[in-house]
PDB file of N, CA and C in Angstrom:
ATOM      1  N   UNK A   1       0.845  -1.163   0.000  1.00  0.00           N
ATOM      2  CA  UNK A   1       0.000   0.000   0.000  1.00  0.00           C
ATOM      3  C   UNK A   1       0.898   1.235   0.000  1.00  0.00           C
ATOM      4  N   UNK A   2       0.297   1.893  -0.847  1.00  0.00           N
ATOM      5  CA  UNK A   2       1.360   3.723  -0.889  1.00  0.00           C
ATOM      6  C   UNK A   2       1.316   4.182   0.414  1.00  0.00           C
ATOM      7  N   UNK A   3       2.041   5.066   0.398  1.00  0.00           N
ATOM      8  CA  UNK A   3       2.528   5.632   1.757  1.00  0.00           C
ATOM      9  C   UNK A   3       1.667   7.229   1.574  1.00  0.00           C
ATOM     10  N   UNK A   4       0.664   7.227   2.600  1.00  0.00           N
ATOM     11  CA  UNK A   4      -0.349   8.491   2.666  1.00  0.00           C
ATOM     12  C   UNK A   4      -1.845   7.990   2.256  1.00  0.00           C
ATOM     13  N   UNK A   5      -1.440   6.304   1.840  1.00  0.00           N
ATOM     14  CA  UNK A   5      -3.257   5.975   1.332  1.00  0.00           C
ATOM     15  C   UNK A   5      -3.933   5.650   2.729  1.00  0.00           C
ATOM     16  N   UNK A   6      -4.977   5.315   3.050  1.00  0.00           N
ATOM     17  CA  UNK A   6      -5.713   5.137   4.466  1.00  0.00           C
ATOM     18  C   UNK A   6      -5.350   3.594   4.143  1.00  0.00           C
ATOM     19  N   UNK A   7      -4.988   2.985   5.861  1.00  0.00           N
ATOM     20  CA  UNK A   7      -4.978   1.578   5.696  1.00  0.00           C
ATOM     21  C   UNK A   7      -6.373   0.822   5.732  1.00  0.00           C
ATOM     22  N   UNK A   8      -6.343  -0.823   5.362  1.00  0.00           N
ATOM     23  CA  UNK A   8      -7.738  -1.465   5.686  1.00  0.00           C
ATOM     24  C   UNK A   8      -7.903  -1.536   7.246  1.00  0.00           C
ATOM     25  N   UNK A   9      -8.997  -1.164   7.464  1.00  0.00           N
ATOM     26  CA  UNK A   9      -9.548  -1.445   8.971  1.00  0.00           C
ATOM     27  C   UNK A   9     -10.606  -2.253   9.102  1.00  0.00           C
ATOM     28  N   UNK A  10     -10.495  -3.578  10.316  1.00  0.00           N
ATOM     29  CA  UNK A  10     -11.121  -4.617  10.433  1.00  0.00           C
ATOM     30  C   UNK A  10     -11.876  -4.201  11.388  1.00  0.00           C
ATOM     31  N   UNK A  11     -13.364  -4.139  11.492  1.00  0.00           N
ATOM     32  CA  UNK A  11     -14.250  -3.909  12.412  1.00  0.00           C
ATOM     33  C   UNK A  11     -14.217  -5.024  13.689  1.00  0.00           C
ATOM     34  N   UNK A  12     -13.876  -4.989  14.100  1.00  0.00           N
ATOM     35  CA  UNK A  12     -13.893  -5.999  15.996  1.00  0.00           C
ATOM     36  C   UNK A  12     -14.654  -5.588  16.634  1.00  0.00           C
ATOM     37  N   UNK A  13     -15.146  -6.138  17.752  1.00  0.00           N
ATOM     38  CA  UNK A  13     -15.549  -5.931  18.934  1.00  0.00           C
ATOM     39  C   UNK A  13     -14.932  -7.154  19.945  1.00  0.00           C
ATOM     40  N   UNK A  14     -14.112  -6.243  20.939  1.00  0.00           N
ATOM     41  CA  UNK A  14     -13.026  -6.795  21.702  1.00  0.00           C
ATOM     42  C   UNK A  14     -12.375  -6.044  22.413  1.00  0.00           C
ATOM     43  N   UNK A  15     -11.822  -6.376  23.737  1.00  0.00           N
ATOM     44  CA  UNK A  15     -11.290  -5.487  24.634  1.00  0.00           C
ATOM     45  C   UNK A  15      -9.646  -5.492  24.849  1.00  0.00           C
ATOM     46  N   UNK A  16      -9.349  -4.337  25.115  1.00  0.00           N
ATOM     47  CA  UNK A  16      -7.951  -4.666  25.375  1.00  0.00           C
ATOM     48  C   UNK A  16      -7.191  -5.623  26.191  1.00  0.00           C
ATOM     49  N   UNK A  17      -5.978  -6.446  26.087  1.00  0.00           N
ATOM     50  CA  UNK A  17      -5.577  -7.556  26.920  1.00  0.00           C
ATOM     51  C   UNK A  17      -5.018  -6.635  28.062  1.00  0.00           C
ATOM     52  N   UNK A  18      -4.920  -5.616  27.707  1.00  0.00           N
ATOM     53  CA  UNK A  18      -3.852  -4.652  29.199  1.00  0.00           C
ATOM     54  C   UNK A  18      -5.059  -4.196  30.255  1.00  0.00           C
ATOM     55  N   UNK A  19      -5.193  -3.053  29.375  1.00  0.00           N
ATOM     56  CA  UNK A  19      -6.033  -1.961  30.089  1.00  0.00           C
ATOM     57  C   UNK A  19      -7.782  -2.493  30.073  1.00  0.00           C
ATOM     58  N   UNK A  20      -8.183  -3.325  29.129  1.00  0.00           N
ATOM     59  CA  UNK A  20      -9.680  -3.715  29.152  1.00  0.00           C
ATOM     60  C   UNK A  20     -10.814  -2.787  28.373  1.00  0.00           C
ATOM     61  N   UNK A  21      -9.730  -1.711  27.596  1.00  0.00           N
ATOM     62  CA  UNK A  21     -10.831  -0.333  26.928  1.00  0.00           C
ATOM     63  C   UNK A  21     -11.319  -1.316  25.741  1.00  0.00           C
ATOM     64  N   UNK A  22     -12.305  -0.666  25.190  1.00  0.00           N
ATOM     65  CA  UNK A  22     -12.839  -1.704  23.906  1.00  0.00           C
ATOM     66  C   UNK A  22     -12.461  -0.737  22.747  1.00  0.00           C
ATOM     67  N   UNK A  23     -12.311  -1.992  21.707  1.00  0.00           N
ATOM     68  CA  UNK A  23     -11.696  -2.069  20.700  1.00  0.00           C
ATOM     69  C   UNK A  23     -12.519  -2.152  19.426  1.00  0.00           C
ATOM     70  N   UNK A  24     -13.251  -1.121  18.655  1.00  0.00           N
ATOM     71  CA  UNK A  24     -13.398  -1.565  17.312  1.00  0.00           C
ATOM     72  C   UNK A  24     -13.169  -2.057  16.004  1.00  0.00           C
ATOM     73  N   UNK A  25     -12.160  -1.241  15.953  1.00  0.00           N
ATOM     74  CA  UNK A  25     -11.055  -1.460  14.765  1.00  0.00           C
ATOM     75  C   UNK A  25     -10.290  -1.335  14.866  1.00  0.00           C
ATOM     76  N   UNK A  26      -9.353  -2.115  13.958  1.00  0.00           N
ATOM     77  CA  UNK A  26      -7.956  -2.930  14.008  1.00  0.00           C
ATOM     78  C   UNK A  26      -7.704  -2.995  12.003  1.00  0.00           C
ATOM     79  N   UNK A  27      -6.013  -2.516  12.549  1.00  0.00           N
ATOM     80  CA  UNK A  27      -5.684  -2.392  11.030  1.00  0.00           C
ATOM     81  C   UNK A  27      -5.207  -3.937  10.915  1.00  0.00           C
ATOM     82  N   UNK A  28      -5.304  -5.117  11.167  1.00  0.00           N
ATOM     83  CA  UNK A  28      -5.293  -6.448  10.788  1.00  0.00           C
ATOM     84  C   UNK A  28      -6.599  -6.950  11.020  1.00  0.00           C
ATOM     85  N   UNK A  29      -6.426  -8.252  10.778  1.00  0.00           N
ATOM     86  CA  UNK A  29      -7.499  -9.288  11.174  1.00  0.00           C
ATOM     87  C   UNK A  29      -7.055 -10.089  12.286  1.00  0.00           C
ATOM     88  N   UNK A  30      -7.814 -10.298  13.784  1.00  0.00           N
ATOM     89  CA  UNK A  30      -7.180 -10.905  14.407  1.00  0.00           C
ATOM     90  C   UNK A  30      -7.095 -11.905  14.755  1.00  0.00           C
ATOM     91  N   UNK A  31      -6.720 -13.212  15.139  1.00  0.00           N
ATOM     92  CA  UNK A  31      -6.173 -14.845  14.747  1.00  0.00           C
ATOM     93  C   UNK A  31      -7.268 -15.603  15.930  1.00  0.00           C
ATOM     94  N   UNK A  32      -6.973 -14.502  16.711  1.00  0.00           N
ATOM     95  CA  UNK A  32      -7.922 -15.235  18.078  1.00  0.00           C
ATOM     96  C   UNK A  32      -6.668 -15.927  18.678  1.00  0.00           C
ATOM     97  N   UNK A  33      -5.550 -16.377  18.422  1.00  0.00           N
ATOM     98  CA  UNK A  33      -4.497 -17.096  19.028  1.00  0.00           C
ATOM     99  C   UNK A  33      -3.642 -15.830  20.057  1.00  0.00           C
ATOM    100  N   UNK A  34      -3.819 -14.672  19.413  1.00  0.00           N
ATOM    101  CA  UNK A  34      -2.972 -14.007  20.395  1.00  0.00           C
ATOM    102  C   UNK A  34      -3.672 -12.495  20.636  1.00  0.00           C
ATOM    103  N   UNK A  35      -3.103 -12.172  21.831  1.00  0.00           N
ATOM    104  CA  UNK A  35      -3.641 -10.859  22.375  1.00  0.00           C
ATOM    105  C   UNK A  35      -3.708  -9.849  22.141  1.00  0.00           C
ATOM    106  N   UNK A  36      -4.496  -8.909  22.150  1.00  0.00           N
ATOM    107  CA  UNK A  36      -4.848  -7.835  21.005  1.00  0.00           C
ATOM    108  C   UNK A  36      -4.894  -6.614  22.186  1.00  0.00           C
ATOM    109  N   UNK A  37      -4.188  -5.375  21.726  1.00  0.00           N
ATOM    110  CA  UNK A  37      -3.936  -4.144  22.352  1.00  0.00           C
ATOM    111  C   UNK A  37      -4.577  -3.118  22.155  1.00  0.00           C
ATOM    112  N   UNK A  38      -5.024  -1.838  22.548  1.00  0.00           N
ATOM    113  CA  UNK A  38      -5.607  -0.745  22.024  1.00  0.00           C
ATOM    114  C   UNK A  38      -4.432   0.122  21.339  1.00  0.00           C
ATOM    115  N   UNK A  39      -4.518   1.198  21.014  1.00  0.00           N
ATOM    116  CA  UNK A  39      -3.864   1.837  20.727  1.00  0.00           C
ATOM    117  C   UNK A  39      -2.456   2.677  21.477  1.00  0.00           C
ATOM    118  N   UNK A  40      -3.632   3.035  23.035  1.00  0.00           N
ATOM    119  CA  UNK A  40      -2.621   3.584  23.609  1.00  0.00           C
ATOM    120  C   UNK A  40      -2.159   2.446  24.547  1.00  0.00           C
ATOM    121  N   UNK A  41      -2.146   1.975  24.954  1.00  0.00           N
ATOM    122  CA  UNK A  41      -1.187   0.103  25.310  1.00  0.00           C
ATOM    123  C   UNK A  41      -0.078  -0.019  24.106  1.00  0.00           C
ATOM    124  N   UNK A  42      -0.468   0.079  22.718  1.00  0.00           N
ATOM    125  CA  UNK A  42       0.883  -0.265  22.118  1.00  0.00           C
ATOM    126  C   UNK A  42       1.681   1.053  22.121  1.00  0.00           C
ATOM    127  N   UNK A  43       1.420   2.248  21.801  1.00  0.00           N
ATOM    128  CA  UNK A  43       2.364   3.158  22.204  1.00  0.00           C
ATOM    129  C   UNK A  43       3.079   3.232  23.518  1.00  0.00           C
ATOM    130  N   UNK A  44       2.459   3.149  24.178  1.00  0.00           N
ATOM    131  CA  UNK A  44       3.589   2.694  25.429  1.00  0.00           C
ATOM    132  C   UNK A  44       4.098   1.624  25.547  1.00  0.00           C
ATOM    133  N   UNK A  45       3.736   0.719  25.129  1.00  0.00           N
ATOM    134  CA  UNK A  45       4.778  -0.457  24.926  1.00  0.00           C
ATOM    135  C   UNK A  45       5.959  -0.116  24.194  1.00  0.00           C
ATOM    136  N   UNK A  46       5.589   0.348  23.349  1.00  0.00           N
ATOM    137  CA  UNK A  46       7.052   0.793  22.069  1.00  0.00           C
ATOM    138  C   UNK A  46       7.847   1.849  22.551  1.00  0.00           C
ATOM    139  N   UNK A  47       6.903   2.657  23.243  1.00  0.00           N
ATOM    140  CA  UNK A  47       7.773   3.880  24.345  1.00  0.00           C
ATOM    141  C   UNK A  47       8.885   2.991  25.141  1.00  0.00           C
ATOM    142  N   UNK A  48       8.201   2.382  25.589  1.00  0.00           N
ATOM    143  CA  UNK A  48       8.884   1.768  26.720  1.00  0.00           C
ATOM    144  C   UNK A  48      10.001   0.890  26.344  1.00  0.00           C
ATOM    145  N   UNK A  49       9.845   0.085  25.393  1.00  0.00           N
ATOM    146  CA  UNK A  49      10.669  -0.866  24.827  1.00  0.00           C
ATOM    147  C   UNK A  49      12.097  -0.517  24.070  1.00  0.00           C
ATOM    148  N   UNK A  50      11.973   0.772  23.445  1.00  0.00           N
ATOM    149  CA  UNK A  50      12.796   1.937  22.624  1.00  0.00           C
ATOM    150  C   UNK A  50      13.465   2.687  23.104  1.00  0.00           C
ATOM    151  N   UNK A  51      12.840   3.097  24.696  1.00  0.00           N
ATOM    152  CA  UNK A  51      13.365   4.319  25.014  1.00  0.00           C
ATOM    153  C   UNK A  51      12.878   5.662  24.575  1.00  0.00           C
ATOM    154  N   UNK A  52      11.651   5.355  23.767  1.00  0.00           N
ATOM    155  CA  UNK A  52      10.831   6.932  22.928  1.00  0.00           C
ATOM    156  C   UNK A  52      11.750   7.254  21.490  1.00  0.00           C
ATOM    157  N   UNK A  53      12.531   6.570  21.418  1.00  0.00           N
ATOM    158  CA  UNK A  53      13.123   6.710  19.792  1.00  0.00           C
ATOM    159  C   UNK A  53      11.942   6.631  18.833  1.00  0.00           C
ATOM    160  N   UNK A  54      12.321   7.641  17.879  1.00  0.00           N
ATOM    161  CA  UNK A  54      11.574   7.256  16.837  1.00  0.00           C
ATOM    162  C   UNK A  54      12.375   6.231  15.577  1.00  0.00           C
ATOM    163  N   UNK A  55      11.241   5.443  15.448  1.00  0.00           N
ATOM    164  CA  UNK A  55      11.427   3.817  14.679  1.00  0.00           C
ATOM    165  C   UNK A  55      11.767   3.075  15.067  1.00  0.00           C
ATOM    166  N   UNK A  56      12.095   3.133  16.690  1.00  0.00           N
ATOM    167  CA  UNK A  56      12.219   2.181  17.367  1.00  0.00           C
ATOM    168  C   UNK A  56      13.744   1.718  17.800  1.00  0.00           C
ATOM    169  N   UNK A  57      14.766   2.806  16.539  1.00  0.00           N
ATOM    170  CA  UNK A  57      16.236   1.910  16.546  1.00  0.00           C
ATOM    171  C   UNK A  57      16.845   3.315  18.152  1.00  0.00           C
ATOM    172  N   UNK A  58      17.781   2.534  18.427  1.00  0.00           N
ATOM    173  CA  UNK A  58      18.411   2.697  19.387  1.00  0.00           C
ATOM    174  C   UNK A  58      20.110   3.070  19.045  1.00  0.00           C
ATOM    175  N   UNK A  59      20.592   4.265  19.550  1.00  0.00           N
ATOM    176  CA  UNK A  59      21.773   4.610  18.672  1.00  0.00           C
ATOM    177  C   UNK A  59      22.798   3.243  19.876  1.00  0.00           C
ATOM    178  N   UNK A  60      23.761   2.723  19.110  1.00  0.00           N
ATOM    179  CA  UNK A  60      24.805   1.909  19.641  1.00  0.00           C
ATOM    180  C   UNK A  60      25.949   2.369  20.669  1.00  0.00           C
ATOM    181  N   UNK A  61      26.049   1.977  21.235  1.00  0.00           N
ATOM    182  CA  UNK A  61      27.250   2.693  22.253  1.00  0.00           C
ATOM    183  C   UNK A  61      28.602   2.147  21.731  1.00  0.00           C
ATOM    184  N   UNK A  62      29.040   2.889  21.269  1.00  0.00           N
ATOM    185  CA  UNK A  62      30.585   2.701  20.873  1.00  0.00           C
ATOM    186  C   UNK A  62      31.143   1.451  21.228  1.00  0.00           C
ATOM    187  N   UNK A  63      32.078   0.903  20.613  1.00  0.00           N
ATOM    188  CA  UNK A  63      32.807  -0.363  20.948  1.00  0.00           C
ATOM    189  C   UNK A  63      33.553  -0.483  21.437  1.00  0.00           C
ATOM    190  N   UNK A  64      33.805  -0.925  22.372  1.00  0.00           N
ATOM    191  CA  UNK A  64      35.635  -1.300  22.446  1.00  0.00           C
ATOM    192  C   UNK A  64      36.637  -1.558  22.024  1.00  0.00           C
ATOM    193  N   UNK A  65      38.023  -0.687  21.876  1.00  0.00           N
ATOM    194  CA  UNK A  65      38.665  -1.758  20.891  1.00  0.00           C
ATOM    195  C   UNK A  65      40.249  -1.687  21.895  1.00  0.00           C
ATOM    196  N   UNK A  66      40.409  -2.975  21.250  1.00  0.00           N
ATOM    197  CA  UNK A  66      41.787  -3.753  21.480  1.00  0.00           C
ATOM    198  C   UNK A  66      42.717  -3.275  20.912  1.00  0.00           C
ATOM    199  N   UNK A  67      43.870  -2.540  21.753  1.00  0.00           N
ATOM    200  CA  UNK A  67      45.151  -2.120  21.060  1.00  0.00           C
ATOM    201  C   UNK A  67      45.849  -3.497  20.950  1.00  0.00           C
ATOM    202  N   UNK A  68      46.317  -4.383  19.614  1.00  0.00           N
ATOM    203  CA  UNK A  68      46.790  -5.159  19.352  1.00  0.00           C
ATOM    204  C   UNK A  68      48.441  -4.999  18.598  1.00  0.00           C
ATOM    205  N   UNK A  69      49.225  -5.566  18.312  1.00  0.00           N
ATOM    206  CA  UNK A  69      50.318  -5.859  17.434  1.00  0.00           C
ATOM    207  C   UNK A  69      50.436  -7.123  16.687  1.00  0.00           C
ATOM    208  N   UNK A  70      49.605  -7.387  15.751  1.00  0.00           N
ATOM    209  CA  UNK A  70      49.431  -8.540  14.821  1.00  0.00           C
ATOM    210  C   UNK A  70      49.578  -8.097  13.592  1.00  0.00           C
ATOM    211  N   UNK A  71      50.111  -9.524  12.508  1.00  0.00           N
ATOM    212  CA  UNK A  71      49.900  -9.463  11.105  1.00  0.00           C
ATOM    213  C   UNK A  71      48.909 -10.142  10.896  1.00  0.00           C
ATOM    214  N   UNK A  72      48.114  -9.740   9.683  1.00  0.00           N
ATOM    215  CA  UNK A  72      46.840 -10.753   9.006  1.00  0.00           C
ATOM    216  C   UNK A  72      47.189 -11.941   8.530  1.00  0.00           C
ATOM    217  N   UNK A  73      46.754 -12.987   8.918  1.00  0.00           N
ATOM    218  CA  UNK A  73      47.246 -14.646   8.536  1.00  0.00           C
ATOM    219  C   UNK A  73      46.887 -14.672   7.323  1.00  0.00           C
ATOM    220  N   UNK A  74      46.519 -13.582   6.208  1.00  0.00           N
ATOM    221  CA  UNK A  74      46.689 -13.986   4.780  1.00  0.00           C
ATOM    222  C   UNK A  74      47.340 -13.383   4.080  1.00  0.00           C
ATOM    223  N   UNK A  75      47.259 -12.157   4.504  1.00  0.00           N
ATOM    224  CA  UNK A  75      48.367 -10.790   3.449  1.00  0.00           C
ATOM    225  C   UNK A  75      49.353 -10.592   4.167  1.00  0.00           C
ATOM    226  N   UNK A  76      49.492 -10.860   5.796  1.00  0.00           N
ATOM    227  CA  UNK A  76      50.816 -10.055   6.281  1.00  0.00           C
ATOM    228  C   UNK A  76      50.417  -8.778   6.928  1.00  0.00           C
ATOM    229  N   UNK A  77      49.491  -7.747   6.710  1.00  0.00           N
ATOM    230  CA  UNK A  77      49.509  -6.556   6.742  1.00  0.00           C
ATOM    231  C   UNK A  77      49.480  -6.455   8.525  1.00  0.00           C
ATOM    232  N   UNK A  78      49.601  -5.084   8.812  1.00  0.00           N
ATOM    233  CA  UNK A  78      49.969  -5.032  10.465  1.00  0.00           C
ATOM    234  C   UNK A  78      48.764  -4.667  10.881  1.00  0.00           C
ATOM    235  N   UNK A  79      48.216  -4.848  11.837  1.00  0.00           N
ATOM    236  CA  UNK A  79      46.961  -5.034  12.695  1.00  0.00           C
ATOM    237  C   UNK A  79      46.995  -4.674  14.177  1.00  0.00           C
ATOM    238  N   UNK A  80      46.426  -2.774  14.391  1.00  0.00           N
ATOM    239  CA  UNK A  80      46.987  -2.312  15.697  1.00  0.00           C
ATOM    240  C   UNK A  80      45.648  -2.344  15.809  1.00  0.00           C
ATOM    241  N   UNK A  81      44.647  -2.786  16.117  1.00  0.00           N
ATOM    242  CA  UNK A  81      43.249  -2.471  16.528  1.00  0.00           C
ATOM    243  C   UNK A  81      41.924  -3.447  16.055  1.00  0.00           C
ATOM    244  N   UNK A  82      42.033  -4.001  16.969  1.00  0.00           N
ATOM    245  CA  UNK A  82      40.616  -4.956  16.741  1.00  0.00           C
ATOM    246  C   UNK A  82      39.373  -5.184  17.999  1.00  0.00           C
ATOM    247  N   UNK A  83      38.147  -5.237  17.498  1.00  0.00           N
ATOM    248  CA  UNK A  83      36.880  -5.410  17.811  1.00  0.00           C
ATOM    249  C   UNK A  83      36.873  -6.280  19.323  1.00  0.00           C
ATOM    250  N   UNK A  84      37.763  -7.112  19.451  1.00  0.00           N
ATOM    251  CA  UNK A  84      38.080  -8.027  20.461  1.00  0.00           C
ATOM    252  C   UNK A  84      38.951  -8.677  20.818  1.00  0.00           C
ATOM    253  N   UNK A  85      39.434  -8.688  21.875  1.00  0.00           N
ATOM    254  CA  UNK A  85      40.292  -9.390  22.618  1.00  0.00           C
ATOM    255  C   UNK A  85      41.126 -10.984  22.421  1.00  0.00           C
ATOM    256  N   UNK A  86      41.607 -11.097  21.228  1.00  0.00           N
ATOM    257  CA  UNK A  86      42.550 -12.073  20.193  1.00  0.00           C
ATOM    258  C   UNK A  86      43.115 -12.935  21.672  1.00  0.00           C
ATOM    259  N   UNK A  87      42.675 -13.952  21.532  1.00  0.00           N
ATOM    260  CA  UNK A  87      42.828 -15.139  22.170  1.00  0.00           C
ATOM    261  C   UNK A  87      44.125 -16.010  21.874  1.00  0.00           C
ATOM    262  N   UNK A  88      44.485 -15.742  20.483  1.00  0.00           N
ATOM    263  CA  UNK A  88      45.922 -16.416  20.033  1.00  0.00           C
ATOM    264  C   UNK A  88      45.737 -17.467  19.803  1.00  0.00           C
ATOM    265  N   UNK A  89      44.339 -18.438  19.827  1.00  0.00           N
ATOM    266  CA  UNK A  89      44.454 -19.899  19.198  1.00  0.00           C
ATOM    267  C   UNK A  89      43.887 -19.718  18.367  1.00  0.00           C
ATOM    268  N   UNK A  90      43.476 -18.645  17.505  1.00  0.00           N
ATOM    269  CA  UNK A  90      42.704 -18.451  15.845  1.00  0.00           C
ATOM    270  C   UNK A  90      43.083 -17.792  14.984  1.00  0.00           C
ATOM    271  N   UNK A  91      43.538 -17.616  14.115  1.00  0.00           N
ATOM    272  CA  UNK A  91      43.957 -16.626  12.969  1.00  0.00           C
ATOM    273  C   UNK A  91      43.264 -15.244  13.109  1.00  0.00           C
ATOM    274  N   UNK A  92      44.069 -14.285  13.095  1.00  0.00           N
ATOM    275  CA  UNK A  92      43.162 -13.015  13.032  1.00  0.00           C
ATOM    276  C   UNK A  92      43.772 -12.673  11.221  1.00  0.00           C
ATOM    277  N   UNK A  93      42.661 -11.145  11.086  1.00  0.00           N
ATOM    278  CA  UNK A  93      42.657 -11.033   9.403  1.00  0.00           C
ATOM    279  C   UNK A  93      42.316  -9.540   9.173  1.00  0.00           C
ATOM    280  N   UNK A  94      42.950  -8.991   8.658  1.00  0.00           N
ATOM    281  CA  UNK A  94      42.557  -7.777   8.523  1.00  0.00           C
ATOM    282  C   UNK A  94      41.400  -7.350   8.415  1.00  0.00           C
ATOM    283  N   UNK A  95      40.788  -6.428   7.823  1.00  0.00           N
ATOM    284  CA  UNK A  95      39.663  -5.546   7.224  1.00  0.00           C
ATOM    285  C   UNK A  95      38.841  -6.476   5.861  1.00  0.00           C
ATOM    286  N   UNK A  96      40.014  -6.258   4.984  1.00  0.00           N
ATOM    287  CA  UNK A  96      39.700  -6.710   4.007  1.00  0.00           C
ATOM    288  C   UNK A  96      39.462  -7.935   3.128  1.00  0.00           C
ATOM    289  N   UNK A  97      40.827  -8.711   4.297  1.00  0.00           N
ATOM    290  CA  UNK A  97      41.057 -10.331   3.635  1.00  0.00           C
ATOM    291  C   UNK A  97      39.679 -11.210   4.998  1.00  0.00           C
ATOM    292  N   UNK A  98      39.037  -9.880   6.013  1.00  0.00           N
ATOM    293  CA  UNK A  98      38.060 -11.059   6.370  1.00  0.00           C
ATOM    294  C   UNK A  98      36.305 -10.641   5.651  1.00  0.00           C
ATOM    295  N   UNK A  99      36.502  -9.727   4.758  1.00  0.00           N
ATOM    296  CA  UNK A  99      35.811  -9.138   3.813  1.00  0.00           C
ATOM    297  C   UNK A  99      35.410 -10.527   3.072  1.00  0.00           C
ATOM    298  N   UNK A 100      37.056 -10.332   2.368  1.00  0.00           N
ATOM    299  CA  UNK A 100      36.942 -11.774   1.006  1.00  0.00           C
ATOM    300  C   UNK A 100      36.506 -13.047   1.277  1.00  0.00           C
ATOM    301  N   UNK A 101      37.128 -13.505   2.648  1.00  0.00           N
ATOM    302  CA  UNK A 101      36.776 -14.485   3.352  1.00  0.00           C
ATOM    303  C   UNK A 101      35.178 -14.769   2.803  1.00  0.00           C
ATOM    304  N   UNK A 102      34.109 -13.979   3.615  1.00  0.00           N
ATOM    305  CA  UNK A 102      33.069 -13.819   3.914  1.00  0.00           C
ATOM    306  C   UNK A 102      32.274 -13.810   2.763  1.00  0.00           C
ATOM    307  N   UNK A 103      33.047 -13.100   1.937  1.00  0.00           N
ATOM    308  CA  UNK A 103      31.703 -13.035   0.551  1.00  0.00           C
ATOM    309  C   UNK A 103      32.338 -14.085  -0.611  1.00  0.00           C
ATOM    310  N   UNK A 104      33.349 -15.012  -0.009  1.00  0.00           N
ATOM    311  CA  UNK A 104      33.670 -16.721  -0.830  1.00  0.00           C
ATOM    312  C   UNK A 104      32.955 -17.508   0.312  1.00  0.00           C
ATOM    313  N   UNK A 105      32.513 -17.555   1.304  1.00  0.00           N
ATOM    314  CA  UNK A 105      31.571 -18.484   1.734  1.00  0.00           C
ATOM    315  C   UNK A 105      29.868 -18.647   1.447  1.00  0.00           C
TER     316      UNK A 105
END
């Protein structure tokens, strides 16, 4: 469906599983298998769940990184900084050769 057209709305009669307000319409059809929300129950759910972001995504908190001194076990190249804490019983790989790796599997 285009974006700005009105969605389909399913006429119900049914109460909310949270709060108990009643429910007419619903932009799905509902299964009867699972529990059905009002409107303002799912906005606060998604409030709540998000943090109030809009779309729901959540910005990432920076990573950690590992000051290392390694070469890449395929090219050689020198390797001062990685994602995690190199254990020394696995090959580590640069940027690029774990690029290639990845898109030949």
């Amino acid at each position: 469906m285009p974006f700005g057209q009105d969605r389909q709305m399913f006429d119900v009669d049914l109460s909310c599983a949270k709060c108990g307000a009643h429910i007419s319409q619903l932009p799905f059809q509902p299964s009867g298998d699972r529990k059905v929300y009002c409107a303002e129950c799912n906005r606060a759910f998604r409030q709540s769940r998000d943090g109030g972001s809009r779309g729901g995504f959540r910005p990432r908190a920076p990573r950690q990184m590992f000051s290392v001194n390694l070469a890449c076990a395929d090219c050689g190249k020198e390797i001062t900084e990685l994602p995690f804490q190199p254990s020394g019983d696995k090959p580590v790989y640069c940027t690029d050769c774990l690029r290639n790796r990845r898109n030949a599997a």
